[in-house]
Protein backbone atom coordinates (compact mmCIF):
# COMPACT_ATOMS: atom_id res chain seq x y z
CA UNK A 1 -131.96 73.11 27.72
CA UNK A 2 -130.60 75.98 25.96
CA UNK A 3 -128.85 76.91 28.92
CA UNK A 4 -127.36 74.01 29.49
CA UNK A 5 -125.02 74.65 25.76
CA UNK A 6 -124.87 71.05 24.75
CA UNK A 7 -123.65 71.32 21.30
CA UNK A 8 -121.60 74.13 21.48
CA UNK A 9 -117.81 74.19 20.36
CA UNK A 10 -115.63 71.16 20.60
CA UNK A 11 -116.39 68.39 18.12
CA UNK A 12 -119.88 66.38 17.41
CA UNK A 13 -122.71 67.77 15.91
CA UNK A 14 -123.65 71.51 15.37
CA UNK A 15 -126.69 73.77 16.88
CA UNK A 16 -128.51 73.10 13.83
CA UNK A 17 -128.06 69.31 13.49
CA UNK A 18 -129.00 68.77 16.96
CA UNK A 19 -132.19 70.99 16.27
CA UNK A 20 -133.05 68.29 13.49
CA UNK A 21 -132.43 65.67 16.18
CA UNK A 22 -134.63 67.34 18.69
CA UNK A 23 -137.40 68.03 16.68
CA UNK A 24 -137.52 64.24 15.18
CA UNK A 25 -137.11 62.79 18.65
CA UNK A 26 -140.10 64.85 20.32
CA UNK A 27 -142.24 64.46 16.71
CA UNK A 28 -141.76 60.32 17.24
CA UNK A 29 -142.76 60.63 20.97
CA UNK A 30 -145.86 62.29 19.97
CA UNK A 31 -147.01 60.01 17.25
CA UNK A 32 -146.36 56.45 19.51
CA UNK A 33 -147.61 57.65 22.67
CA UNK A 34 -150.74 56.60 23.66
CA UNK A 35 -153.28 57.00 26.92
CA UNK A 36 -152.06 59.92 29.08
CA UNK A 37 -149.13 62.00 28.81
CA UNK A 38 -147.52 64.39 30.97
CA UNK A 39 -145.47 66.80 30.06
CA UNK A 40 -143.05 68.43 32.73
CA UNK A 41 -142.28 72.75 31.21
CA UNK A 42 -139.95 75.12 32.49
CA UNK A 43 -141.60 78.09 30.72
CA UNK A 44 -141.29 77.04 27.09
CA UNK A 45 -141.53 79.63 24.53
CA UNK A 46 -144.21 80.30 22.12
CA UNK A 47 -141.56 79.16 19.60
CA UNK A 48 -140.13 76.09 21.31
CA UNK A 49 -140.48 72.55 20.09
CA UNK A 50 -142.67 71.73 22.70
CA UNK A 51 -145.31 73.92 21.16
CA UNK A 52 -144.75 73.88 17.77
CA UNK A 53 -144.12 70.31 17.13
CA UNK A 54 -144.55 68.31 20.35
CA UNK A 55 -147.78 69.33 21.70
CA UNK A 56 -149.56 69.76 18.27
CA UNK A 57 -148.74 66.21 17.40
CA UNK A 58 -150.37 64.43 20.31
CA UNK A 59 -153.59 66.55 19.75
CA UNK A 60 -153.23 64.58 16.66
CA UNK A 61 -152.68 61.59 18.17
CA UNK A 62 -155.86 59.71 18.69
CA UNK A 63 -154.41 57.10 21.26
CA UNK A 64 -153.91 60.09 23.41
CA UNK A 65 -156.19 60.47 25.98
CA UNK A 66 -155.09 63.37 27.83
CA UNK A 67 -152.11 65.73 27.89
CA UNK A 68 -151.31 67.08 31.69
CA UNK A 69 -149.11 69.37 31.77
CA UNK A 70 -146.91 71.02 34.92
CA UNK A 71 -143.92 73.01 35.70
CA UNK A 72 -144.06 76.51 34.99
CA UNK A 73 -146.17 76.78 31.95
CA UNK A 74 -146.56 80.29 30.13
């Protein structure tokens, strides 16, 4: 996604903002799923939302009963 430069330059909201954004979104997603979720990586850093945020919170989540996982995972 980083590649991809989505909030740079021109008006809307900054880097940062959309970082709040992101990390809310994929927090919310974690908390209401429920039964199996799959999650499709592209070789996410150690530091990426995925694993800091995402992925923690639906090992919290106790209406998740698995997390699959595919792409290229490091």
């Amino acid at each position: 996604m980083d590649d991809l430069k989505l909030f740079k330059g021109g008006e809307g909201i900054n880097d940062d903002d959309a970082y709040k954004i992101w990390i809310r979104t994929s927090e919310r997603y974690a908390e209401n799923a429920s039964g199996v979720s799959i999650e499709i990586l592209n070789s996410p850093k150690p530091t990426s939302i995925l694993n800091m945020v995402e992925f923690p919170t639906l090992q919290l989540n106790t209406k998740i009963t698995n997390v699959i996982t595919g792409g290229n995972n490091v």
